[in-house]
PDB file of N, CA and C in Angstrom:
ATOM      1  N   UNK A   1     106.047 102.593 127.054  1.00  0.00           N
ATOM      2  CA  UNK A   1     106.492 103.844 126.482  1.00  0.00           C
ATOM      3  C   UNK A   1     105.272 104.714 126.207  1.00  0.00           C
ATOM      4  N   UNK A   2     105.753 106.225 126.512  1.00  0.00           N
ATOM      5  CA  UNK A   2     104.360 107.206 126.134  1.00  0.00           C
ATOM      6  C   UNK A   2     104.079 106.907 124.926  1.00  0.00           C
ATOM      7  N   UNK A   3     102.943 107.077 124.649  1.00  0.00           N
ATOM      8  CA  UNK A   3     102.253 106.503 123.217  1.00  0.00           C
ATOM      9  C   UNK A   3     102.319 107.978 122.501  1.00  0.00           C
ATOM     10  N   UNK A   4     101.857 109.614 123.226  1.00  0.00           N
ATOM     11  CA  UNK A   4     101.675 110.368 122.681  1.00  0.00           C
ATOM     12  C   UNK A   4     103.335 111.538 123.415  1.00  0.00           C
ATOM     13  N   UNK A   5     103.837 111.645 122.033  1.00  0.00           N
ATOM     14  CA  UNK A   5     105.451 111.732 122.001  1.00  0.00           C
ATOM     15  C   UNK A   5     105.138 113.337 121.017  1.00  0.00           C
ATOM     16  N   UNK A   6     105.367 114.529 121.949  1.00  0.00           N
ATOM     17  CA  UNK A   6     105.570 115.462 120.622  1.00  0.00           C
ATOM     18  C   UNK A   6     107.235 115.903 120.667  1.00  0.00           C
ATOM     19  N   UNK A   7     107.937 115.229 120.744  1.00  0.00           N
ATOM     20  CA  UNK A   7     109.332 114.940 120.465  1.00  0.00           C
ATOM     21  C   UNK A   7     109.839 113.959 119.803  1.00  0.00           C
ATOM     22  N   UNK A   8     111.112 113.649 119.308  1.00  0.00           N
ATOM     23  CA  UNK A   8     111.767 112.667 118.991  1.00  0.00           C
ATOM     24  C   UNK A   8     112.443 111.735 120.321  1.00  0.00           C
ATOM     25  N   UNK A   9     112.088 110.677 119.950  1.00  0.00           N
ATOM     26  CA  UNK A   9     112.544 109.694 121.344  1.00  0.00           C
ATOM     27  C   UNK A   9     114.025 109.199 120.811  1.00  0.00           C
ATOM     28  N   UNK A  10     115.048 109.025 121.703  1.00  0.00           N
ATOM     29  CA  UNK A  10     116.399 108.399 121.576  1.00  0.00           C
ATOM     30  C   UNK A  10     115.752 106.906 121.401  1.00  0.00           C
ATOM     31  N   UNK A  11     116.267 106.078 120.370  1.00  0.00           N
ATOM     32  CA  UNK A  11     115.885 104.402 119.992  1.00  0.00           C
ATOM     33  C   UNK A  11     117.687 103.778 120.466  1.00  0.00           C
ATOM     34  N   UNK A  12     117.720 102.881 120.424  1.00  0.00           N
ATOM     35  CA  UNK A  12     119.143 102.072 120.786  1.00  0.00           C
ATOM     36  C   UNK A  12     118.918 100.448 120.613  1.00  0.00           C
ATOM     37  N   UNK A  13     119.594  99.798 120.440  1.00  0.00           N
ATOM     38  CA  UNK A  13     119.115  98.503 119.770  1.00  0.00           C
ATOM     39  C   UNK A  13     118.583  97.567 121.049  1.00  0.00           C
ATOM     40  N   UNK A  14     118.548  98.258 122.299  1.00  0.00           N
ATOM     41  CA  UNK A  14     118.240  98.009 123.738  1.00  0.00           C
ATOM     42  C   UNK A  14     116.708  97.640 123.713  1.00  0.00           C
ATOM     43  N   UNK A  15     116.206  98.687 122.887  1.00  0.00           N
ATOM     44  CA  UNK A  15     114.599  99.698 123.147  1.00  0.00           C
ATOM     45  C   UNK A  15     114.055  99.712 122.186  1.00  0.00           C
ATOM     46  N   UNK A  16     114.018  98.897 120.409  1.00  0.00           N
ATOM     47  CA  UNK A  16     114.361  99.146 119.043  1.00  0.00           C
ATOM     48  C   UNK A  16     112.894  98.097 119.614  1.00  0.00           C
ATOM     49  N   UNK A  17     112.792  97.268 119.944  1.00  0.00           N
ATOM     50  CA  UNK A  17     111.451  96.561 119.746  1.00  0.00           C
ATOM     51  C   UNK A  17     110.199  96.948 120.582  1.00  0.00           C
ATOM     52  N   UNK A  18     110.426  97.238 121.777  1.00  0.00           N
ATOM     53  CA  UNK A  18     109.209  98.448 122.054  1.00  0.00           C
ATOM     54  C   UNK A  18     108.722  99.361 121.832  1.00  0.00           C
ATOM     55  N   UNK A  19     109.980 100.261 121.245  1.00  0.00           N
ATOM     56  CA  UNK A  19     110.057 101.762 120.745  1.00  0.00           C
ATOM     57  C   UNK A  19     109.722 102.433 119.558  1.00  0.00           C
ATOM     58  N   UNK A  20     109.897 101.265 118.712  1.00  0.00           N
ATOM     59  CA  UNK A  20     109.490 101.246 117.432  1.00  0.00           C
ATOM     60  C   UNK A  20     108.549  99.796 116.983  1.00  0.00           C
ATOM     61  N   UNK A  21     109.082  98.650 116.349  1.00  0.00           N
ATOM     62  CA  UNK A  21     107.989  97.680 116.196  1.00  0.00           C
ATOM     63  C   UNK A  21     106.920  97.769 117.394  1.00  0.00           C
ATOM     64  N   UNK A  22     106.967  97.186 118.456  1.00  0.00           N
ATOM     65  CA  UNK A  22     105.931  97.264 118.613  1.00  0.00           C
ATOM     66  C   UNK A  22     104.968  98.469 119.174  1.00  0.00           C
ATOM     67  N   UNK A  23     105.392  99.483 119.007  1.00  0.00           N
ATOM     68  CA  UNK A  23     104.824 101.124 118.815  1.00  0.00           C
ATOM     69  C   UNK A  23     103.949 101.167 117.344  1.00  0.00           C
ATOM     70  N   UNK A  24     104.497 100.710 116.600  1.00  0.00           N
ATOM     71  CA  UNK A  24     104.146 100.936 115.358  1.00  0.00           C
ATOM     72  C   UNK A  24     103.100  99.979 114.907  1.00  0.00           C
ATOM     73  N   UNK A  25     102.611  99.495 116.099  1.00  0.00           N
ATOM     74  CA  UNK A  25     101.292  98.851 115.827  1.00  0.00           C
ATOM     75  C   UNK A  25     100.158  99.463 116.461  1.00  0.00           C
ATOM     76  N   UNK A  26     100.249 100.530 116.830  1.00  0.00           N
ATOM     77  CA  UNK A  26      99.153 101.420 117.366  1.00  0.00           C
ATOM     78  C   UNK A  26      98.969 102.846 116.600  1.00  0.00           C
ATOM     79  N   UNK A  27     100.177 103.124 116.213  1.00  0.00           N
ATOM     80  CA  UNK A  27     100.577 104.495 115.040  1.00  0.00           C
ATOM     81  C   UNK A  27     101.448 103.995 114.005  1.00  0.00           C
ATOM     82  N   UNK A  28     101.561 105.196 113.498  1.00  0.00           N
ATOM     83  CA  UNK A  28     103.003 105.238 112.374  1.00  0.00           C
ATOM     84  C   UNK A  28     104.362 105.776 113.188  1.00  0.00           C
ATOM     85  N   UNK A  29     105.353 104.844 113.426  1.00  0.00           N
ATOM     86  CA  UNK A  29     106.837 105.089 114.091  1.00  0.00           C
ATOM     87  C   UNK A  29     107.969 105.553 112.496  1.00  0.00           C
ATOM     88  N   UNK A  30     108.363 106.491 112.542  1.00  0.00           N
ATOM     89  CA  UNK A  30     109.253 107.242 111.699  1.00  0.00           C
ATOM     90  C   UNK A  30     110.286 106.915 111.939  1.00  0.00           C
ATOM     91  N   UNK A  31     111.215 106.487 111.927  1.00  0.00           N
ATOM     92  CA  UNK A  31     112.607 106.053 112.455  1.00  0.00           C
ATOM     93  C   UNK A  31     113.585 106.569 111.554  1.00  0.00           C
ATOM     94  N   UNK A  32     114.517 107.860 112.162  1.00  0.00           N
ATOM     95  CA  UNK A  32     115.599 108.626 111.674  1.00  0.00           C
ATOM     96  C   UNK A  32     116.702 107.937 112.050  1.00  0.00           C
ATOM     97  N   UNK A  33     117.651 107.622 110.985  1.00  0.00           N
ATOM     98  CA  UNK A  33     118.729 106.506 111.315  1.00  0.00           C
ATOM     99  C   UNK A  33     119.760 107.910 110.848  1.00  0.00           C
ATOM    100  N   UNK A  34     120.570 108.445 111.827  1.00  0.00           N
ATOM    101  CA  UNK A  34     121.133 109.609 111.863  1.00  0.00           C
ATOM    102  C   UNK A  34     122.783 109.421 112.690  1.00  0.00           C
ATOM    103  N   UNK A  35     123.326 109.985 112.258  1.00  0.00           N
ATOM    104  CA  UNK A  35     125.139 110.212 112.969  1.00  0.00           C
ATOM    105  C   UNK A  35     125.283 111.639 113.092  1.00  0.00           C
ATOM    106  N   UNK A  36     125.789 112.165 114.463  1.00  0.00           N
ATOM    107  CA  UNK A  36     126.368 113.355 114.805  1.00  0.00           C
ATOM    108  C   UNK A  36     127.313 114.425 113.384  1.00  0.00           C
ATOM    109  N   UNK A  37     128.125 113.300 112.936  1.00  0.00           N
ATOM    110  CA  UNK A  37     128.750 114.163 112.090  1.00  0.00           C
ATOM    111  C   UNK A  37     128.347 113.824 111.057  1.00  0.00           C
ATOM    112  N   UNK A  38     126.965 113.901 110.496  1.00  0.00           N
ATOM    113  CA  UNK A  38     126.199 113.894 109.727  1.00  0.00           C
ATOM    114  C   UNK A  38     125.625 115.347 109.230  1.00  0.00           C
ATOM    115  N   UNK A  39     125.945 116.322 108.479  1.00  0.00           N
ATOM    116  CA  UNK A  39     125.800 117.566 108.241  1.00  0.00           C
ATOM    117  C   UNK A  39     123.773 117.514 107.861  1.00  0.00           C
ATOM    118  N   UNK A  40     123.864 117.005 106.535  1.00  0.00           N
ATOM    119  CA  UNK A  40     122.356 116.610 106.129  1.00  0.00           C
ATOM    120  C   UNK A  40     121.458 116.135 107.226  1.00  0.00           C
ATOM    121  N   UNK A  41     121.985 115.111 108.164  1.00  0.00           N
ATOM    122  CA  UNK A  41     121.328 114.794 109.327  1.00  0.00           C
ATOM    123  C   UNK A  41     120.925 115.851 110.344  1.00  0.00           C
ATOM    124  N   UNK A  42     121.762 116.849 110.611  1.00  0.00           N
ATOM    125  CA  UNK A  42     121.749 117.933 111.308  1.00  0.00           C
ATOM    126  C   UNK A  42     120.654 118.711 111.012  1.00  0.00           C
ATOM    127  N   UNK A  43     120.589 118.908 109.764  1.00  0.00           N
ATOM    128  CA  UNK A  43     119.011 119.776 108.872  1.00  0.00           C
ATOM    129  C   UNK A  43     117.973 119.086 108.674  1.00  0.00           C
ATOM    130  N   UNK A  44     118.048 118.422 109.209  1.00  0.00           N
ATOM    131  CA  UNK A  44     116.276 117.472 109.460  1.00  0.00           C
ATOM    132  C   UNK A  44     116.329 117.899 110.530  1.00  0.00           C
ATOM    133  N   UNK A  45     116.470 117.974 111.779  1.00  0.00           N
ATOM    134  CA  UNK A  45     116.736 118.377 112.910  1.00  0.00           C
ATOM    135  C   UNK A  45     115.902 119.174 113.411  1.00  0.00           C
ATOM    136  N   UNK A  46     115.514 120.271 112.721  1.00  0.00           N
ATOM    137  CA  UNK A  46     113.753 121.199 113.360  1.00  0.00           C
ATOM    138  C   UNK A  46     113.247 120.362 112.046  1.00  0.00           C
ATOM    139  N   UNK A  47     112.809 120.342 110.780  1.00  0.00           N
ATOM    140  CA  UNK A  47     111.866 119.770 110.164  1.00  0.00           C
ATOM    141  C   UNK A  47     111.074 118.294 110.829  1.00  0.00           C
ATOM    142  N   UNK A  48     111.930 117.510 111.763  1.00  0.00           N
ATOM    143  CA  UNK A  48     111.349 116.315 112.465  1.00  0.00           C
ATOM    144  C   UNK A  48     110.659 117.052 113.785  1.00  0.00           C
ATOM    145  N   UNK A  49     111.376 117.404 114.364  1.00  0.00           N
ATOM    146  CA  UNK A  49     110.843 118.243 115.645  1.00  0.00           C
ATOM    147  C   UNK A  49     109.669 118.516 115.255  1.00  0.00           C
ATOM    148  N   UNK A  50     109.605 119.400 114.132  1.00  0.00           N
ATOM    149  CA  UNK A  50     108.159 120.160 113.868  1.00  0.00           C
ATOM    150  C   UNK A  50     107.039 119.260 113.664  1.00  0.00           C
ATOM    151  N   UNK A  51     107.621 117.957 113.489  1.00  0.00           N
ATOM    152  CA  UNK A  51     106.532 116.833 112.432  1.00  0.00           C
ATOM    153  C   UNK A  51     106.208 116.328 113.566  1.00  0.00           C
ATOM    154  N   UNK A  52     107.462 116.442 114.414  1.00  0.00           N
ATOM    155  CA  UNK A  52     106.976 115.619 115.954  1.00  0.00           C
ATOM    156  C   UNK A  52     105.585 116.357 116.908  1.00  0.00           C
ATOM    157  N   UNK A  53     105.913 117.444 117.032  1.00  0.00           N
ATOM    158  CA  UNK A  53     105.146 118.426 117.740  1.00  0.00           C
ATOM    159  C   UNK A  53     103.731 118.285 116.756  1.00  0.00           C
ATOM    160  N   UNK A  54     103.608 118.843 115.674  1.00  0.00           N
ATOM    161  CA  UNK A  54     102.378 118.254 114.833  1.00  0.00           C
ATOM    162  C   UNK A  54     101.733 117.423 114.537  1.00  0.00           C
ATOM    163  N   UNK A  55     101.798 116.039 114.590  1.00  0.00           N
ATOM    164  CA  UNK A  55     101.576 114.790 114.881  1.00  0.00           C
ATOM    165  C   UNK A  55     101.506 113.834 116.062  1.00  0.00           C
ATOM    166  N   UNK A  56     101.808 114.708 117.171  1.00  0.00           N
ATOM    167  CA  UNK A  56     101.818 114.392 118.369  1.00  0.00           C
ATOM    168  C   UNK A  56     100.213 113.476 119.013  1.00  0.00           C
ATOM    169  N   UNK A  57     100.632 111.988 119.018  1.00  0.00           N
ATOM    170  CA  UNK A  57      99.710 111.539 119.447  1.00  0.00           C
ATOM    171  C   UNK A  57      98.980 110.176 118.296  1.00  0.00           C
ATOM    172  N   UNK A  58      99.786 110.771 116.759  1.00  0.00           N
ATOM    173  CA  UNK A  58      98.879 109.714 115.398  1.00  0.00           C
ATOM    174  C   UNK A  58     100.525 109.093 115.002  1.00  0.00           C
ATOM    175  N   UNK A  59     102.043 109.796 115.239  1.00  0.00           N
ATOM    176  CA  UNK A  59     103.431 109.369 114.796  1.00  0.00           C
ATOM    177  C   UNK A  59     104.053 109.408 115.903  1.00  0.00           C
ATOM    178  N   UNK A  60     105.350 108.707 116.070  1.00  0.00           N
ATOM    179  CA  UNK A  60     106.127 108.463 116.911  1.00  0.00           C
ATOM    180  C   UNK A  60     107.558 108.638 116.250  1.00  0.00           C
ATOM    181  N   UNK A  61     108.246 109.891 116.719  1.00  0.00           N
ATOM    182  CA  UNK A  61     109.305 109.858 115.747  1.00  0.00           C
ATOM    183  C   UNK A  61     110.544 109.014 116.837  1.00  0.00           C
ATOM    184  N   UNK A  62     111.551 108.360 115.868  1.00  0.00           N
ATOM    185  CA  UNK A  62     112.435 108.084 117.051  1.00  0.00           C
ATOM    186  C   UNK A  62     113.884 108.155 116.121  1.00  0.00           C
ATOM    187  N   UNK A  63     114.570 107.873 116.709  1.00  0.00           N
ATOM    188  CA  UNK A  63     116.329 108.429 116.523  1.00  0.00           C
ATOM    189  C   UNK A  63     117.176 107.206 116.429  1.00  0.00           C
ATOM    190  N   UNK A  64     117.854 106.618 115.733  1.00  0.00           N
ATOM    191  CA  UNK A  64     118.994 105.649 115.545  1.00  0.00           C
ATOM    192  C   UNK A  64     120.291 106.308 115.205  1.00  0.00           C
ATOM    193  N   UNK A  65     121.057 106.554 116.372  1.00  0.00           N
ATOM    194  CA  UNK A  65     122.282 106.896 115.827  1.00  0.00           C
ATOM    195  C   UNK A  65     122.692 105.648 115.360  1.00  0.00           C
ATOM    196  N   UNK A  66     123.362 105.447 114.334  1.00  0.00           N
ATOM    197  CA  UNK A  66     123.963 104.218 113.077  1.00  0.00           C
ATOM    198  C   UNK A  66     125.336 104.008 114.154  1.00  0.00           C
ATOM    199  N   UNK A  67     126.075 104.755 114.331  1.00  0.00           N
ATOM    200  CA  UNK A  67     128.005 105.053 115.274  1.00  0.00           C
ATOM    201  C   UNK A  67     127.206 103.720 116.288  1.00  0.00           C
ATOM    202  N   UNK A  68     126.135 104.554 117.078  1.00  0.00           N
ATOM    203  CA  UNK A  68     125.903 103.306 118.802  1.00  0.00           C
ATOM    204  C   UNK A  68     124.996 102.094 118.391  1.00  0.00           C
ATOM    205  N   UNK A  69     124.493 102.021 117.092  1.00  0.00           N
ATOM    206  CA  UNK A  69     123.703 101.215 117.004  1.00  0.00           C
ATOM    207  C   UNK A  69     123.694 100.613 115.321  1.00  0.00           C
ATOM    208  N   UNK A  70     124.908 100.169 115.102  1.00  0.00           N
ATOM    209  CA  UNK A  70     125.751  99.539 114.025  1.00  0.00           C
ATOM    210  C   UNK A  70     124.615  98.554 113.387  1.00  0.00           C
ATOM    211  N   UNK A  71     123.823  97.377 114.613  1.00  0.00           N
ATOM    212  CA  UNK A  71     123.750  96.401 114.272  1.00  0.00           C
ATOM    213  C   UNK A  71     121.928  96.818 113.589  1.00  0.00           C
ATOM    214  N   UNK A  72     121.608  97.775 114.200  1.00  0.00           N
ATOM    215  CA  UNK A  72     120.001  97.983 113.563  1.00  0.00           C
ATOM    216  C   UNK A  72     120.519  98.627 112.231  1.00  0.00           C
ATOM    217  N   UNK A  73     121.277  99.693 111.823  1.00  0.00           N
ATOM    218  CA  UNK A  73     121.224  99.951 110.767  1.00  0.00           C
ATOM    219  C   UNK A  73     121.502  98.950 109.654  1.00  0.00           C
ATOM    220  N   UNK A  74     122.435  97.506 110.319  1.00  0.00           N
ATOM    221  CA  UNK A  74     122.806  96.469 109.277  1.00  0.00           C
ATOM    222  C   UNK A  74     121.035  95.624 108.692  1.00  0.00           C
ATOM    223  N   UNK A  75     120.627  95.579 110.386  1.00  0.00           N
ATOM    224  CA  UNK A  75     119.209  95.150 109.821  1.00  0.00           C
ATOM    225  C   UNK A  75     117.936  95.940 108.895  1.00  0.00           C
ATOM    226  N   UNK A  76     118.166  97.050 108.600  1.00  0.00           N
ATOM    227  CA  UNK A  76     117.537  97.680 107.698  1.00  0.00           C
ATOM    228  C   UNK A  76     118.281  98.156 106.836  1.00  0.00           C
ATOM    229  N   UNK A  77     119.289  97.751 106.817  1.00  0.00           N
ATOM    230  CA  UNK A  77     120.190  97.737 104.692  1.00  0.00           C
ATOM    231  C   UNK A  77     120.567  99.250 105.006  1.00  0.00           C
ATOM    232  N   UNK A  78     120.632 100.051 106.094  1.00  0.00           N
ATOM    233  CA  UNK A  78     120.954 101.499 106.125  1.00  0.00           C
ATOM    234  C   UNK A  78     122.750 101.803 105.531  1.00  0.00           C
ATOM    235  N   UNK A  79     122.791 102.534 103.762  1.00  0.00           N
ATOM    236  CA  UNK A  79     123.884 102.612 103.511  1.00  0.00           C
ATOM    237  C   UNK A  79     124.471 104.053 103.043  1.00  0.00           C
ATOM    238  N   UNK A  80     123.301 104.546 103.973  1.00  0.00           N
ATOM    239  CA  UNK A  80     123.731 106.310 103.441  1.00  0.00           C
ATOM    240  C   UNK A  80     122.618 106.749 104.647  1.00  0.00           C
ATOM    241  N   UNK A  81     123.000 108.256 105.243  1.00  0.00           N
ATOM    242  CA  UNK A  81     122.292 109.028 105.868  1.00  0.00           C
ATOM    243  C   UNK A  81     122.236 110.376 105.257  1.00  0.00           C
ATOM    244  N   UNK A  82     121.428 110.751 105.948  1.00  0.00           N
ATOM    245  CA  UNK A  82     119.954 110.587 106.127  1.00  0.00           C
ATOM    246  C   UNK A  82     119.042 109.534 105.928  1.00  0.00           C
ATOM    247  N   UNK A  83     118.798 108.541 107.025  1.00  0.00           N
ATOM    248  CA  UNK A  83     117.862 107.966 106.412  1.00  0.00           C
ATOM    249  C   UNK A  83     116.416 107.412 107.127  1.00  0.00           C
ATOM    250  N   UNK A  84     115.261 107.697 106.880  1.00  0.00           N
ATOM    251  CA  UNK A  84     114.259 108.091 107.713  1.00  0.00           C
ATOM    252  C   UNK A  84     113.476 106.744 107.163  1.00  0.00           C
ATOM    253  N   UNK A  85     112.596 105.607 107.784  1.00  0.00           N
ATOM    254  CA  UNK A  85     112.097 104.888 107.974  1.00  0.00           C
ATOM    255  C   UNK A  85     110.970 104.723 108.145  1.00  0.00           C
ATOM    256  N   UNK A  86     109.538 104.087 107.755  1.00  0.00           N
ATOM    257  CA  UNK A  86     108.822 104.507 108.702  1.00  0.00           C
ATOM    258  C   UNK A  86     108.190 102.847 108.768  1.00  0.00           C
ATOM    259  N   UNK A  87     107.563 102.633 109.499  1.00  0.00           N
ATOM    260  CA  UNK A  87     106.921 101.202 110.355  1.00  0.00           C
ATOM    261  C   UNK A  87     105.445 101.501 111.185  1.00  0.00           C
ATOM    262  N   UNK A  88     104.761 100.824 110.136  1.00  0.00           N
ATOM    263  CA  UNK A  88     103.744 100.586 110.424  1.00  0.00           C
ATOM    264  C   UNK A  88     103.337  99.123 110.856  1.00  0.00           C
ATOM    265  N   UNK A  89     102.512  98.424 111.732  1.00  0.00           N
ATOM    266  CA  UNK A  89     102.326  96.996 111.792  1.00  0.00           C
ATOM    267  C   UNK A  89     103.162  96.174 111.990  1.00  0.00           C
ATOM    268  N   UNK A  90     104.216  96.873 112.827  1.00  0.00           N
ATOM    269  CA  UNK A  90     105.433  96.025 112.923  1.00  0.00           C
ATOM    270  C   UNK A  90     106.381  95.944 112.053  1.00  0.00           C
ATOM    271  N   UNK A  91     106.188  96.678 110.804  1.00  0.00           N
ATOM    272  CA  UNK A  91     107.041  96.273 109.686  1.00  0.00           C
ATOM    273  C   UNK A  91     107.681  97.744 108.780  1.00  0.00           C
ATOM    274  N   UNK A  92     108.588  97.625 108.474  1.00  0.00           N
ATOM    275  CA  UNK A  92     108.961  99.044 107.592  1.00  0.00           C
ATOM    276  C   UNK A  92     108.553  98.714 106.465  1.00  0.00           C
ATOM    277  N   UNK A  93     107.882  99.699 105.960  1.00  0.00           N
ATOM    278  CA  UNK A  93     106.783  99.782 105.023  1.00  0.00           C
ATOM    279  C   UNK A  93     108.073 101.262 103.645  1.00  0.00           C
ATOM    280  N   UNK A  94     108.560 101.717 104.320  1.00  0.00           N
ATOM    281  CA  UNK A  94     109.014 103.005 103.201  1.00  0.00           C
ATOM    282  C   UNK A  94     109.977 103.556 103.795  1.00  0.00           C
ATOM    283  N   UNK A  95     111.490 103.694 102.945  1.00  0.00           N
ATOM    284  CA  UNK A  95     112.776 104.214 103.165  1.00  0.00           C
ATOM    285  C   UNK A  95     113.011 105.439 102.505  1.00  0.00           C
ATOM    286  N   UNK A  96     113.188 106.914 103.051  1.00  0.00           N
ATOM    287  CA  UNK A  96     113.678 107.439 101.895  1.00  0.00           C
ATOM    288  C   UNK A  96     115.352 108.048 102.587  1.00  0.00           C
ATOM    289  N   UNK A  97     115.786 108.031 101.657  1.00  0.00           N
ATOM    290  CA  UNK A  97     117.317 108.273 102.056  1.00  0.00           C
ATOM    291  C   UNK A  97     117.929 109.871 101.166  1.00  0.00           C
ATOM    292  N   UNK A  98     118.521 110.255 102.188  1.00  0.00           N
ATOM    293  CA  UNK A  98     119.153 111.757 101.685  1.00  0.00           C
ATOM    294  C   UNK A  98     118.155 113.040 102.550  1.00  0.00           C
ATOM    295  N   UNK A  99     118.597 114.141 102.303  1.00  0.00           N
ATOM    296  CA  UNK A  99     117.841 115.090 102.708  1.00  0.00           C
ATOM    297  C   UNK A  99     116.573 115.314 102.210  1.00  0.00           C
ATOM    298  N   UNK A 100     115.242 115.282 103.122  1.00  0.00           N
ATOM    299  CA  UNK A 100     113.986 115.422 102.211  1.00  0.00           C
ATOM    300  C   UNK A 100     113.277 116.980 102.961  1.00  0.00           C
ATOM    301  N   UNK A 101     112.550 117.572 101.734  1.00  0.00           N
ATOM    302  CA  UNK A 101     111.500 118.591 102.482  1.00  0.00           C
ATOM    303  C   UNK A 101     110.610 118.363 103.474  1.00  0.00           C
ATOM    304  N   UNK A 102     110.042 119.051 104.086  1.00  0.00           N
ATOM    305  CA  UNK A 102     109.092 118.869 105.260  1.00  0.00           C
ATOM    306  C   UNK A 102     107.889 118.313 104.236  1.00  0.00           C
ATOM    307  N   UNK A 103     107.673 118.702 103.503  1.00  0.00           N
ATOM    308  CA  UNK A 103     106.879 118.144 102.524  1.00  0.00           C
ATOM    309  C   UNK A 103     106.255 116.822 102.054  1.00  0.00           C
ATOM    310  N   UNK A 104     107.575 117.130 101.099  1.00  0.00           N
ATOM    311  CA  UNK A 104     107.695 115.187 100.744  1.00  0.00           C
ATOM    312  C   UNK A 104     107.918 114.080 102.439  1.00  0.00           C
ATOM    313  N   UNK A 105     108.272 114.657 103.449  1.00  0.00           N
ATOM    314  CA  UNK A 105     108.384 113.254 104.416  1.00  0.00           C
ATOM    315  C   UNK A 105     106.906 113.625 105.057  1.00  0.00           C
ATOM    316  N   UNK A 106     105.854 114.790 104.849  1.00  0.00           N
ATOM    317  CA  UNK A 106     104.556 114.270 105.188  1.00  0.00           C
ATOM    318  C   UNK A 106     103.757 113.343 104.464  1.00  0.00           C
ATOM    319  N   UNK A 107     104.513 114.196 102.920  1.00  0.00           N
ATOM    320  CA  UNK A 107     103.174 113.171 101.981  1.00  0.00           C
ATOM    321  C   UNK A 107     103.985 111.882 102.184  1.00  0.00           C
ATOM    322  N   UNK A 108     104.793 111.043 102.617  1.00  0.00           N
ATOM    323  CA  UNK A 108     105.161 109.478 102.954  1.00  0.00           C
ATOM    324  C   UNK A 108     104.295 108.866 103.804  1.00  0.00           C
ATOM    325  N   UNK A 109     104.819 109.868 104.852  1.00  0.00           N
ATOM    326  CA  UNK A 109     103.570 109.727 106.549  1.00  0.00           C
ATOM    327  C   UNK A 109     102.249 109.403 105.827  1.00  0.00           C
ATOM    328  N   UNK A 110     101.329 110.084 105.590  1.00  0.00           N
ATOM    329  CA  UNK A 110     100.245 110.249 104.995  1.00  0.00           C
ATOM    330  C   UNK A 110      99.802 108.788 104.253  1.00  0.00           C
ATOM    331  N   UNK A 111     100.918 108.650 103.328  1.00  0.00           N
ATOM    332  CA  UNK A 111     100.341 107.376 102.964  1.00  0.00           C
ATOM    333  C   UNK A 111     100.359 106.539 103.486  1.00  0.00           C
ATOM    334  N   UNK A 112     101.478 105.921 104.345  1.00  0.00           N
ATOM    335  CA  UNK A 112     101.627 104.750 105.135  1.00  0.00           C
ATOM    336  C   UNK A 112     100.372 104.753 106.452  1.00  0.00           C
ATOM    337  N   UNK A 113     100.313 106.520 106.855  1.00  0.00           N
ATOM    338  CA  UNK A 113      99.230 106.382 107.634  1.00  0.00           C
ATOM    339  C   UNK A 113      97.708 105.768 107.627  1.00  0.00           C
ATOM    340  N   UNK A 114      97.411 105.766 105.870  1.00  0.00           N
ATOM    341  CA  UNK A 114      96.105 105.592 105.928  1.00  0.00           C
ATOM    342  C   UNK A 114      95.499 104.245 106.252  1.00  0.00           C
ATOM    343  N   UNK A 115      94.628 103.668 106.303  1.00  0.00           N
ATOM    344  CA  UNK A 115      94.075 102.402 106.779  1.00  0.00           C
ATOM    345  C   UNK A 115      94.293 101.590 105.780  1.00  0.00           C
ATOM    346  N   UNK A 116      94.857 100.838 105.454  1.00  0.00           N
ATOM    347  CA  UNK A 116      94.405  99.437 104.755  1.00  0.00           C
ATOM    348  C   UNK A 116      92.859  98.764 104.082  1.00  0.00           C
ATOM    349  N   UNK A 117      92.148  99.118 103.147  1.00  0.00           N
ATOM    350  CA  UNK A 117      90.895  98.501 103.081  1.00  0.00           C
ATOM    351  C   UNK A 117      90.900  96.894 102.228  1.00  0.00           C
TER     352      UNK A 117
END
């Protein structure tokens, strides 16, 4: 998979371990666990885009519709959308759930991004 993504990539529980775990050992993978008739989901919608296009190359954003892909959202406890993920090292490191500012889901990025000392 392209490593440097200034889009959101479609994830599916097909592609969920290349696409994300093991992506997310070279960057930070964001994982939007999202449904069509999801209104709140809909309004992240340019705020990710934008994060995508801006980060293009250090994040990897990717997409879980919850409807086609039941069984990943069971594996990450997903019980409300909006809900954005992020995985670093193979591992999800920080959940936040509901509608967030462009803001608050950089300063998340940011931290999970930094190095480990």
């Amino acid at each position: 998979m392209n490593s440097i993504e200034s889009h959101p990539i479609t994830v599916t529980a097909d592609n969920f371990t290349s696409g994300v775990i093991d992506a997310s050992r070279n960057q930070t993978v964001l994982v939007d666990f999202w449904a069509p008739w999801c209104g709140p989901c809909k309004a992240l919608t340019a705020p990710l885009n934008e994060i995508a296009t801006e980060r293009a190359g250090s994040l990897v954003i990717a997409k879980v519709n919850v409807d086609e892909a039941p069984e990943l959202a069971a594996r990450y406890n997903i019980r409300s959308i909006p809900a954005l993920v992020l995985f670093r090292d193979g591992e999800a490191t920080t959940m936040l759930v509901g509608l967030r500012p462009k803001t608050e889901i950089l300063r998340h990025i940011d931290a999970v991004a930094q190095p480990t000392r």
